[in-house]
N, C-alpha and C. Protein backbone atom coordinates (compact mmCIF):
# COMPACT_ATOMS: atom_id res chain seq x y z
N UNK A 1 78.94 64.39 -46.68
CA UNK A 1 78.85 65.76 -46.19
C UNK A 1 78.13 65.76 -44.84
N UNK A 2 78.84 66.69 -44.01
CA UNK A 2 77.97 66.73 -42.98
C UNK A 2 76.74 67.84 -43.38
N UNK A 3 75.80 67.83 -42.12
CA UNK A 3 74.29 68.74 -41.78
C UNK A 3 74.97 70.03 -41.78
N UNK A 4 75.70 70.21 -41.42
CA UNK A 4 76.32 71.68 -41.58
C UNK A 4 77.10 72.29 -42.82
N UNK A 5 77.18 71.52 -43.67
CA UNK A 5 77.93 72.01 -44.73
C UNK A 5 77.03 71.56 -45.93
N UNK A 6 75.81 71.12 -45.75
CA UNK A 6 75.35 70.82 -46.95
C UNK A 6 75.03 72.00 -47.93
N UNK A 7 74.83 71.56 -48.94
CA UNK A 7 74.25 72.75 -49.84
C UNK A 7 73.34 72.47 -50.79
N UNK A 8 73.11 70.70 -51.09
CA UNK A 8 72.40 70.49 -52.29
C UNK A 8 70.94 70.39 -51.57
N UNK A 9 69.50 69.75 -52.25
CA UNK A 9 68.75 70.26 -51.79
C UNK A 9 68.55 69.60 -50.86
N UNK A 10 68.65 68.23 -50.84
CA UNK A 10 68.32 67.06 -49.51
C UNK A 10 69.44 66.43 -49.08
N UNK A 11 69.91 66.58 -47.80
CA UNK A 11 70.84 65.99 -47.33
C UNK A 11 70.52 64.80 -46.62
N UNK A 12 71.49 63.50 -46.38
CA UNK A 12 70.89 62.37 -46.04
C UNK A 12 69.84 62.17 -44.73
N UNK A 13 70.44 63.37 -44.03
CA UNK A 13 69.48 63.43 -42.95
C UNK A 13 68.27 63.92 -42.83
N UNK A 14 68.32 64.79 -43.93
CA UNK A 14 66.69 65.15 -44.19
C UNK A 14 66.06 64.07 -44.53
N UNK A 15 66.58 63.32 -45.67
CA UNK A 15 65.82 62.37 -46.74
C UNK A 15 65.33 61.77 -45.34
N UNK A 16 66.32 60.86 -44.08
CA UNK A 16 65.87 59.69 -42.97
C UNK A 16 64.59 60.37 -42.74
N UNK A 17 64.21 61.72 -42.41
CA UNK A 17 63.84 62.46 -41.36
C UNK A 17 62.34 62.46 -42.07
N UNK A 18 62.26 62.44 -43.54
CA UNK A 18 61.17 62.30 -44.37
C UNK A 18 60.45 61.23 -44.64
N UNK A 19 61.41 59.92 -44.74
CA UNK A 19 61.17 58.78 -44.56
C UNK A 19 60.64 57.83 -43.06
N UNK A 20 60.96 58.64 -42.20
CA UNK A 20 60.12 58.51 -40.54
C UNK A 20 59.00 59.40 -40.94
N UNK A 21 58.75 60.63 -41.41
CA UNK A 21 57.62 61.82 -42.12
C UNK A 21 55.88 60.41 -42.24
N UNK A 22 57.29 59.92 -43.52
CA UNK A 22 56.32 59.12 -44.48
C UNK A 22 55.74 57.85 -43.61
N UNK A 23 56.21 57.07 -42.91
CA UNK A 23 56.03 56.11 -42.05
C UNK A 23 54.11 56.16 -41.41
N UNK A 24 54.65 57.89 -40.88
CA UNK A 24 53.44 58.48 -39.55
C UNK A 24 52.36 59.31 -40.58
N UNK A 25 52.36 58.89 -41.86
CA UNK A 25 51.73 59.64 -42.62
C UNK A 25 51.34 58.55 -44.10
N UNK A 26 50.63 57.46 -43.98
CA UNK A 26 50.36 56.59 -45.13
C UNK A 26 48.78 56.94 -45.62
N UNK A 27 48.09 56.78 -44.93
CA UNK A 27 46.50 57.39 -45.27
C UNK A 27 46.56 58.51 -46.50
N UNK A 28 46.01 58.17 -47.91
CA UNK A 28 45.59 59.41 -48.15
C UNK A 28 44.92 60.42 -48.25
N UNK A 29 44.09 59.90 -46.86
CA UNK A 29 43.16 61.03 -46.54
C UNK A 29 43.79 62.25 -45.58
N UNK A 30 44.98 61.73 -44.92
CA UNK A 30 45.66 62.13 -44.05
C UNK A 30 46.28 62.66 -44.43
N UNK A 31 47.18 62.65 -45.53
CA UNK A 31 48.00 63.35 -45.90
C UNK A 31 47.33 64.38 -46.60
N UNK A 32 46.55 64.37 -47.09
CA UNK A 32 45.59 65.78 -47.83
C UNK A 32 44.86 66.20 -46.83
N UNK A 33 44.40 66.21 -45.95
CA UNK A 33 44.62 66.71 -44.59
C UNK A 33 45.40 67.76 -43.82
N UNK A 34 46.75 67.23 -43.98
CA UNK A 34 47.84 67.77 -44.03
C UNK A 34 48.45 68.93 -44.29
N UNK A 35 48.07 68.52 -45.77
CA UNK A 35 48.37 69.88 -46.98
C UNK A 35 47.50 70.70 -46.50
N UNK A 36 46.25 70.89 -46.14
CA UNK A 36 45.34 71.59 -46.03
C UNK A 36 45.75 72.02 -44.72
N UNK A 37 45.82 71.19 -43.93
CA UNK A 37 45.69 71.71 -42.04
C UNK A 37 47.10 72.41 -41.67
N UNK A 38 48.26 72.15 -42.20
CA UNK A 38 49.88 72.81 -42.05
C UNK A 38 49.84 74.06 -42.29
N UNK A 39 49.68 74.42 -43.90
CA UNK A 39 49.16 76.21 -44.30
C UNK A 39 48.54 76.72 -43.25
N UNK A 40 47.42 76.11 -42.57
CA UNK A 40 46.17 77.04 -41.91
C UNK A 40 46.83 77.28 -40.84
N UNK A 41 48.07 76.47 -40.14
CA UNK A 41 48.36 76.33 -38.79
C UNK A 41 49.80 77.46 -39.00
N UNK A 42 50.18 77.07 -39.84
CA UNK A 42 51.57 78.02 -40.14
C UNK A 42 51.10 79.42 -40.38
N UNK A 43 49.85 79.62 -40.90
CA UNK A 43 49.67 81.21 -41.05
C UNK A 43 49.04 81.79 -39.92
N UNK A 44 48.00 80.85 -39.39
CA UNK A 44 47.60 81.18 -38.04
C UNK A 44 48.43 81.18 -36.49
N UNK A 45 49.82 80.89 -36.38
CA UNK A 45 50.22 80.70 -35.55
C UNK A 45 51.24 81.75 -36.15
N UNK A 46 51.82 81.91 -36.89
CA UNK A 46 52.64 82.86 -37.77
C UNK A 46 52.34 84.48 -37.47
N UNK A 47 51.31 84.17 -37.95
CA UNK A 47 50.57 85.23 -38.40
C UNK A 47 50.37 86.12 -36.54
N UNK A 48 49.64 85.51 -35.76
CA UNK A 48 50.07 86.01 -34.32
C UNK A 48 50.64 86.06 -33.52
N UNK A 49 52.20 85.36 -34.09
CA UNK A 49 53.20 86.03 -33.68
C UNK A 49 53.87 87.40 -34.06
N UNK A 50 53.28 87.51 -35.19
CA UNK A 50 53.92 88.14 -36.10
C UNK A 50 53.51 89.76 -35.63
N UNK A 51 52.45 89.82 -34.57
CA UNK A 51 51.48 90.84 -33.87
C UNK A 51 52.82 90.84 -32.90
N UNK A 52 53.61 90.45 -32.30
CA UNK A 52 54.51 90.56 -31.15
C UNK A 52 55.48 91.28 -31.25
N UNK A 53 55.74 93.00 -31.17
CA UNK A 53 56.74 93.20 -32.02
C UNK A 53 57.74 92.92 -30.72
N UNK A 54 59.10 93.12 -31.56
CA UNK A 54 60.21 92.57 -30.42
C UNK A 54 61.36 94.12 -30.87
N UNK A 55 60.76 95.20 -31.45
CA UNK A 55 60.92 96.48 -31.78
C UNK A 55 60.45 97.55 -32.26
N UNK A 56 60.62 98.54 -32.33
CA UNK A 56 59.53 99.83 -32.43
C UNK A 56 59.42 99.50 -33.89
N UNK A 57 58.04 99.19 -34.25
CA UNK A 57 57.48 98.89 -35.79
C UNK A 57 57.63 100.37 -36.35
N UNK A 58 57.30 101.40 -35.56
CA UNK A 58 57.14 103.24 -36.02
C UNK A 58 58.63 103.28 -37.13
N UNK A 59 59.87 102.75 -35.96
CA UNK A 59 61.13 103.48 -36.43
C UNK A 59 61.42 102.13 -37.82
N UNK A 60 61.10 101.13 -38.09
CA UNK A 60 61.30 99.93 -39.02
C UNK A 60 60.62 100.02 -40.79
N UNK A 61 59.17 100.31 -40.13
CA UNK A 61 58.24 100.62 -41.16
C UNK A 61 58.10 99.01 -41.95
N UNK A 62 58.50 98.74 -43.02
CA UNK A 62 58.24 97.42 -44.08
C UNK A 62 58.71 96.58 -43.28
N UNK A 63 59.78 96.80 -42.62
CA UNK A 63 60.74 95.91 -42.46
C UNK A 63 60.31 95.12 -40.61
N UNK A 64 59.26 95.53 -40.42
CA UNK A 64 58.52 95.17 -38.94
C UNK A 64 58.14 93.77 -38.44
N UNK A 65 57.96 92.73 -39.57
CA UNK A 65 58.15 91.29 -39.89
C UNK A 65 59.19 90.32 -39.15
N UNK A 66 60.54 91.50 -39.59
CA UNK A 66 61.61 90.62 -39.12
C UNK A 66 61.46 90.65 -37.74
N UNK A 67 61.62 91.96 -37.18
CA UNK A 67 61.22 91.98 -35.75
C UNK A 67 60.60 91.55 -34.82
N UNK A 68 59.51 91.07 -35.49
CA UNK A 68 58.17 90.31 -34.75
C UNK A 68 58.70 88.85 -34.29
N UNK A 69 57.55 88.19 -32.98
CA UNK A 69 58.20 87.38 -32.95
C UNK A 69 58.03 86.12 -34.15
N UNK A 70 57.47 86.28 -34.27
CA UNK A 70 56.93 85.47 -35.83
C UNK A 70 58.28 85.59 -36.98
N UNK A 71 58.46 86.73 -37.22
CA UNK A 71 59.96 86.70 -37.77
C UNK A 71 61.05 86.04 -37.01
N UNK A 72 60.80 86.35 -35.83
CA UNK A 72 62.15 85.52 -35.13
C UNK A 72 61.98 84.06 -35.08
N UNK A 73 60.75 83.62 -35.22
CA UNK A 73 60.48 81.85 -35.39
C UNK A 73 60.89 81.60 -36.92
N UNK A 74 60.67 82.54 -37.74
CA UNK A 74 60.88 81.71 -38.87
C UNK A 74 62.31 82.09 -39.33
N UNK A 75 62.98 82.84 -38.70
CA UNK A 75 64.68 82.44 -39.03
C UNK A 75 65.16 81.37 -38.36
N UNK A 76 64.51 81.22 -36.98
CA UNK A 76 65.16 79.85 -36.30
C UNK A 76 65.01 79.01 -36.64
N UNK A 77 63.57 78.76 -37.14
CA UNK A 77 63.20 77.64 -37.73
C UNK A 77 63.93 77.30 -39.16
N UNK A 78 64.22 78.34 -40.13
CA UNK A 78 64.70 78.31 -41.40
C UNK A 78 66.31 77.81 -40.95
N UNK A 79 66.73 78.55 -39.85
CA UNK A 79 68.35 77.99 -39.34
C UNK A 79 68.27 76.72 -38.97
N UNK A 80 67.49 76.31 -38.51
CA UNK A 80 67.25 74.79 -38.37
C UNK A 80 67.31 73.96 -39.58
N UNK A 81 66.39 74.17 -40.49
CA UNK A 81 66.69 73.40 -41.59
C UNK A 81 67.73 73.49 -43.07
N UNK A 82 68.41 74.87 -42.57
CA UNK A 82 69.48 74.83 -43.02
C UNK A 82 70.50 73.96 -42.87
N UNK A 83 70.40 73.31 -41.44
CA UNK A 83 71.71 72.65 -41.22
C UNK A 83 71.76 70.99 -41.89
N UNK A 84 70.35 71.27 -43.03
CA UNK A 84 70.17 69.77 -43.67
C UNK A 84 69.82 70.16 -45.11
N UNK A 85 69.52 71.46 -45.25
CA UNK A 85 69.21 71.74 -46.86
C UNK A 85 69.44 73.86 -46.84
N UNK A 86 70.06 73.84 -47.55
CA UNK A 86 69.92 75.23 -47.86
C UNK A 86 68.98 75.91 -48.83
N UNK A 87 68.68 75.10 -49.78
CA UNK A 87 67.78 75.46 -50.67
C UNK A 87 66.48 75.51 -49.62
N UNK A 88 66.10 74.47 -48.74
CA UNK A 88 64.46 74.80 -48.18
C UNK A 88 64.83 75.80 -47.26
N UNK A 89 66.04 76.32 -46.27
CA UNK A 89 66.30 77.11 -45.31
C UNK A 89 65.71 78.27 -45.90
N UNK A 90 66.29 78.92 -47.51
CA UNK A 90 65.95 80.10 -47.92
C UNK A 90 64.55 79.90 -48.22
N UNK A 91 64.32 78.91 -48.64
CA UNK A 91 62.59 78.69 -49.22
C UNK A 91 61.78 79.02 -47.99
N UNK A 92 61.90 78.57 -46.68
CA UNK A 92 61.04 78.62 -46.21
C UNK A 92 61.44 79.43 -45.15
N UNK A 93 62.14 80.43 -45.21
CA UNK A 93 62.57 81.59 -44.26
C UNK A 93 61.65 82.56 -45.84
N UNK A 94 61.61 82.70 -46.40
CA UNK A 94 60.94 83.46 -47.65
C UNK A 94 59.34 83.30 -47.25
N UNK A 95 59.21 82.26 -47.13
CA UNK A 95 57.71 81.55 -46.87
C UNK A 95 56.93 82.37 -46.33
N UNK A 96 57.17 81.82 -44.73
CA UNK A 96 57.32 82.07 -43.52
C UNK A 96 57.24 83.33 -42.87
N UNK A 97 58.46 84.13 -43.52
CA UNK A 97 58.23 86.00 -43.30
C UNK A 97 57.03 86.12 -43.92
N UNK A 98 56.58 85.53 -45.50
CA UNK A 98 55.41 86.10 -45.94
C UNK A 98 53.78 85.80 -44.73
N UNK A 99 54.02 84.92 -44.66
CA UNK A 99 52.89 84.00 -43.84
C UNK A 99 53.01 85.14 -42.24
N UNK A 100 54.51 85.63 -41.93
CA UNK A 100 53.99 86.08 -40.66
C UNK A 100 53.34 88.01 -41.32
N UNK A 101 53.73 88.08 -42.27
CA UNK A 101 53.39 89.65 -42.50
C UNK A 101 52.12 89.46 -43.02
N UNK A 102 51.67 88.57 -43.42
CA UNK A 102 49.84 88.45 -44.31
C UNK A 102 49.18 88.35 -43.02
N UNK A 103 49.90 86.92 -41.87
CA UNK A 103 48.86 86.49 -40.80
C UNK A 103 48.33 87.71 -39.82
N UNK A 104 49.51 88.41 -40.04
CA UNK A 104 49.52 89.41 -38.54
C UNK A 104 48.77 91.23 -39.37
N UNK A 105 47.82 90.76 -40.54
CA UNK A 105 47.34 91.60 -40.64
C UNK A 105 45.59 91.16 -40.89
N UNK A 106 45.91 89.59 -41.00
CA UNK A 106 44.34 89.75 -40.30
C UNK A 106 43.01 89.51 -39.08
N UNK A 107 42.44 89.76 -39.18
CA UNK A 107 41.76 90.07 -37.61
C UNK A 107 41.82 88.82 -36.99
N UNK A 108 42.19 89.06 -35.26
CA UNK A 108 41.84 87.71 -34.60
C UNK A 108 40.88 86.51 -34.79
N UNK A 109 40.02 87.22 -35.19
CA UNK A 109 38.49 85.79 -35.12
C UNK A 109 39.12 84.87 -36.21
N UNK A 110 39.70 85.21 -37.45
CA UNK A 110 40.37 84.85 -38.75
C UNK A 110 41.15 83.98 -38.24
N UNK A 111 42.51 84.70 -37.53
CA UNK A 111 43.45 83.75 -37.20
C UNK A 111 43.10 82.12 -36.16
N UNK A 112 41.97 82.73 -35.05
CA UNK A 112 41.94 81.55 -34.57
C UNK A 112 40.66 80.51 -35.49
N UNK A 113 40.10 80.89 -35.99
CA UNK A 113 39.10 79.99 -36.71
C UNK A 113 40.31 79.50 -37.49
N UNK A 114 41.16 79.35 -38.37
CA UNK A 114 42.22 79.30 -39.15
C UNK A 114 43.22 77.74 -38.38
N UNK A 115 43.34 78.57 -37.39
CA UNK A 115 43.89 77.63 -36.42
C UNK A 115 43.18 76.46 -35.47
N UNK A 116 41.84 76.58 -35.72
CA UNK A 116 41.51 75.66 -34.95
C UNK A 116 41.07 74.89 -36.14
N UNK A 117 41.03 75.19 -37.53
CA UNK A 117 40.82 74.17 -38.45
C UNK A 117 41.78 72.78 -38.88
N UNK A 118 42.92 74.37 -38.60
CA UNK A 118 44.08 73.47 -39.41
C UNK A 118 44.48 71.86 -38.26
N UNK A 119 44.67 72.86 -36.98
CA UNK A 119 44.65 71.55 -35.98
C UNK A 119 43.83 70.42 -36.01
N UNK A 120 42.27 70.72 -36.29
CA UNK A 120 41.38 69.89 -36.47
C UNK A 120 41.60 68.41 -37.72
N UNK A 121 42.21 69.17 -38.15
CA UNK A 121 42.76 68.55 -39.62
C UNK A 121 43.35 67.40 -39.49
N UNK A 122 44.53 67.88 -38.73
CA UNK A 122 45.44 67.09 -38.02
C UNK A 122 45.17 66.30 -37.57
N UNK A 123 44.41 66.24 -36.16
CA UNK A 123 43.90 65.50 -35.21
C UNK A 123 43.29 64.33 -35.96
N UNK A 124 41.72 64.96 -36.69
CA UNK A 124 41.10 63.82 -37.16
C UNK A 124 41.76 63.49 -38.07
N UNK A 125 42.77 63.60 -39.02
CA UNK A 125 43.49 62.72 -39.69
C UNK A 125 44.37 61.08 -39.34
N UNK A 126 44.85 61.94 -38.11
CA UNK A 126 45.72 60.32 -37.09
C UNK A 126 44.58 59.80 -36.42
N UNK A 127 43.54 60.34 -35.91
CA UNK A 127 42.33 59.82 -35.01
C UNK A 127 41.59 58.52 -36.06
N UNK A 128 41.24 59.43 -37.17
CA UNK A 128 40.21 58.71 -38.07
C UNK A 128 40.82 57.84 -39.15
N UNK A 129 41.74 57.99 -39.96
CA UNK A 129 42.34 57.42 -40.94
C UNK A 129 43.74 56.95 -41.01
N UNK A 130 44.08 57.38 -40.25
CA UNK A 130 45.97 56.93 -40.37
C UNK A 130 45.63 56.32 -38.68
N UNK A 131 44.77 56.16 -38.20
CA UNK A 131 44.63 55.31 -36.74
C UNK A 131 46.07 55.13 -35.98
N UNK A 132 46.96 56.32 -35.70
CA UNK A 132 48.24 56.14 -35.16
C UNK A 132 48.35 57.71 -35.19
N UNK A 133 49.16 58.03 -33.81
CA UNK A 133 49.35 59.16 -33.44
C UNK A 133 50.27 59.81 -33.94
N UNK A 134 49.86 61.49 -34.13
CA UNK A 134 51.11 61.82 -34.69
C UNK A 134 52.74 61.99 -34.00
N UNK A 135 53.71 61.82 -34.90
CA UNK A 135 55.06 61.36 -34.72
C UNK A 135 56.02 61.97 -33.29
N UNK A 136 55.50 63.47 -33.53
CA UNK A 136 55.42 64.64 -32.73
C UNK A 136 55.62 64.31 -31.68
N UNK A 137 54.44 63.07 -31.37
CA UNK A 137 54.04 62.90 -29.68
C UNK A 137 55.19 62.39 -29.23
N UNK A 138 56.27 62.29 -29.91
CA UNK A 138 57.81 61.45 -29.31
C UNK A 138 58.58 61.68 -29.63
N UNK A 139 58.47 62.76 -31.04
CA UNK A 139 59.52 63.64 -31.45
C UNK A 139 59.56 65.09 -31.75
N UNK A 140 59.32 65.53 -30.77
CA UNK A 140 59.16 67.21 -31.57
C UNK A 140 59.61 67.88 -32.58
N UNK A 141 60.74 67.06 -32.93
CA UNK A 141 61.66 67.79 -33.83
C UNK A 141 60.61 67.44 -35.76
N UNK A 142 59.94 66.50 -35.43
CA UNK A 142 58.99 66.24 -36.16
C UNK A 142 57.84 67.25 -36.67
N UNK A 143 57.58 68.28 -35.67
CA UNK A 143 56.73 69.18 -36.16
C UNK A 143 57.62 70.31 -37.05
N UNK A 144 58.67 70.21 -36.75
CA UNK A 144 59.97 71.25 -37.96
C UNK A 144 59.89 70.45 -39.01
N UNK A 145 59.71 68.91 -39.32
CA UNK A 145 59.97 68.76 -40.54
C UNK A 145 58.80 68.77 -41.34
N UNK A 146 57.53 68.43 -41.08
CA UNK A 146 56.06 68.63 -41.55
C UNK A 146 56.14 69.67 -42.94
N UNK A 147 56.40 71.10 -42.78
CA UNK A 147 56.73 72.30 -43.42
C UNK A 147 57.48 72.02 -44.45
N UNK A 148 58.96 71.68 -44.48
CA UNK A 148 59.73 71.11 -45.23
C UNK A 148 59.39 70.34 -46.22
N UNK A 149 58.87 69.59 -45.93
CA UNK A 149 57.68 67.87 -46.41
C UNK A 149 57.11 68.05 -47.50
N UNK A 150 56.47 69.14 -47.25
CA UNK A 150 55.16 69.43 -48.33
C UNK A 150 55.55 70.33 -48.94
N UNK A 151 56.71 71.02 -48.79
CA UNK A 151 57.58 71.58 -49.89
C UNK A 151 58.34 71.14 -50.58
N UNK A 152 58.95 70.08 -50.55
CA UNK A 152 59.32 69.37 -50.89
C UNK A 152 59.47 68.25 -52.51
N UNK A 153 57.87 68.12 -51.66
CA UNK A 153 56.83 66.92 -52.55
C UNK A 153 56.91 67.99 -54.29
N UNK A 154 56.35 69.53 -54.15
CA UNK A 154 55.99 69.95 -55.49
C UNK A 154 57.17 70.67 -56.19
N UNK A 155 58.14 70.43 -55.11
CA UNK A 155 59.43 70.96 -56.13
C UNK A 155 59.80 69.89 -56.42
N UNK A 156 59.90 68.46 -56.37
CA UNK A 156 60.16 67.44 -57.21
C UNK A 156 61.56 66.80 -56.12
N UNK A 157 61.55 67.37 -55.16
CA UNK A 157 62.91 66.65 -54.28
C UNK A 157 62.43 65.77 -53.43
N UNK A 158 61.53 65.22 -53.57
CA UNK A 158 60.71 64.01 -52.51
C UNK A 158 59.94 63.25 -53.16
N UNK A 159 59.75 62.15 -52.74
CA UNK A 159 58.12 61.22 -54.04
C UNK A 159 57.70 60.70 -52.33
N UNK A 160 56.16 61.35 -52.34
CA UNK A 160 55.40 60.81 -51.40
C UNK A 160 55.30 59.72 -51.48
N UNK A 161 54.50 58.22 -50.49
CA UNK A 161 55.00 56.85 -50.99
C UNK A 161 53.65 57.14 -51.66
N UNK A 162 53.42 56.16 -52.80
CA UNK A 162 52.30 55.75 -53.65
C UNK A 162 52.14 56.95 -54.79
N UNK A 163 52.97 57.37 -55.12
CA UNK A 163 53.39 58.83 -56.10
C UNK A 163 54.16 58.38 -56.75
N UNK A 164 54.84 57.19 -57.17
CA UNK A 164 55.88 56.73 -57.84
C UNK A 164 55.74 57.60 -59.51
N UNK A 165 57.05 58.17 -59.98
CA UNK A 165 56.76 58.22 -61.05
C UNK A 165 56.41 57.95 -62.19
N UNK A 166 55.88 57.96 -63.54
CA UNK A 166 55.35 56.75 -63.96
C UNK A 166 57.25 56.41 -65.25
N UNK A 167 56.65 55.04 -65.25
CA UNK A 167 57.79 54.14 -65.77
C UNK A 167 57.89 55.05 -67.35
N UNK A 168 59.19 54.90 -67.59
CA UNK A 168 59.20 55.93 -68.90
C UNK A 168 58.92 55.28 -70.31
N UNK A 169 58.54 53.96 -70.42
CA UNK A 169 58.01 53.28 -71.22
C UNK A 169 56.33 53.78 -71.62
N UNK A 170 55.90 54.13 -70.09
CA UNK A 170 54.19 54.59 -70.09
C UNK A 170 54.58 56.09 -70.93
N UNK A 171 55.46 57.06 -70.19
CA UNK A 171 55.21 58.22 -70.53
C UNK A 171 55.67 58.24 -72.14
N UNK A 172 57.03 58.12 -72.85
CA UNK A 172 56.93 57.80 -74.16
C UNK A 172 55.22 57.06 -75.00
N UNK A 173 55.02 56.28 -74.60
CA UNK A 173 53.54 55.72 -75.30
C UNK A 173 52.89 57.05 -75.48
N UNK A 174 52.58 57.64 -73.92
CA UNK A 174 51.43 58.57 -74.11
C UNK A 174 51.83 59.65 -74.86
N UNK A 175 53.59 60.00 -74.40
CA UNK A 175 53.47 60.86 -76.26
C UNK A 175 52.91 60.50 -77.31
N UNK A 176 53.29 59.37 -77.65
CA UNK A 176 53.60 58.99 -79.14
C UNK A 176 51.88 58.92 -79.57
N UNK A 177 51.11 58.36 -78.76
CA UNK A 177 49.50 58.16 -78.81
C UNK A 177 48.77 59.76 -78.79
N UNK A 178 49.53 60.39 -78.59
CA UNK A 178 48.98 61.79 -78.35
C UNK A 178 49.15 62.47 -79.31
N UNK A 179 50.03 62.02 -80.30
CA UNK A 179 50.66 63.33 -81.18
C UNK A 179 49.59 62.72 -82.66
């Protein structure tokens, strides 16, 4: 199948795109890092766009989200990863609107303390523990898949490396020892 016609949840090009992810991301201090510093950066950067309207919020009312530019990043962005998964396109166009309608209602000092954490996160993660820069610095298209990533991991369509599942010999035992 091609990127444009996929429909199931990971298409081969996502999976490559996760597997370069995983490469620039082995530390697990870094990667919990990650988890932590992505949310803060996606709601804080979200979130003040989401202040930009790109139409009269008066005549819209609920619906003022989409308009914003924060809404308009997270359909592009969601159209983007549609063209490799449809299931995360809707997931994280769902996300995303939420993240820009929560961010863009709370006060500036919030959003940038928020944002200078989550970055911080980041930084000292490749600085201090994964000692290698992030992927970004040579692929931009790399900061679109980050989001994806870690959605990924807890719906069960990805195994971070060193997450292996356990062998089904272990998990039978621990029934059987349990009951």
């Amino acid at each position: 199948m091609t990127a444009g016609n996929y429909g199931g949840a990971l298409s081969p090009e996502l999976k490559r795109r996760f597997t370069e992810y995983d490469a620039y991301h082995v530390n697990k201090v870094n990667r919990l890092l990650h988890e932590i510093g992505i949310p803060l950066i996606l709601l804080s950067h979200l979130g003040a766009l989401g202040l930009l309207s790109l139409a009269s919020a008066t005549t819209l009312g609920p619906a003022a989200p989409l308009v914003s530019a924060g809404g308009l990043v997270a359909v592009l962005w969601a159209g983007w990863c549609m063209r490799y998964s449809v299931k995360y396109g809707v997931i994280l166009l769902v996300v995303f609107l939420a993240l820009t309608a929560v961010g863009a209602r709370l006060p500036g000092a919030v959003l940038w303390t928020m944002a200078i954490i989550g970055w911080a996160t980041q930084i000292l993660g490749h600085l201090v523990w994964e000692k290698r820069s992030p992927n970004f610095t040579s692929n931009l298209e790399q900061l679109l898949v980050g989001p994806v990533y870690f959605l990924a991991i807890p719906a069960g369509d990805w195994r971070a490396p060193g997450h292996a599942a356990p062998a089904p010999e272990a998990s039978s035992l621990r029934k059987e020892g349990s009951a």
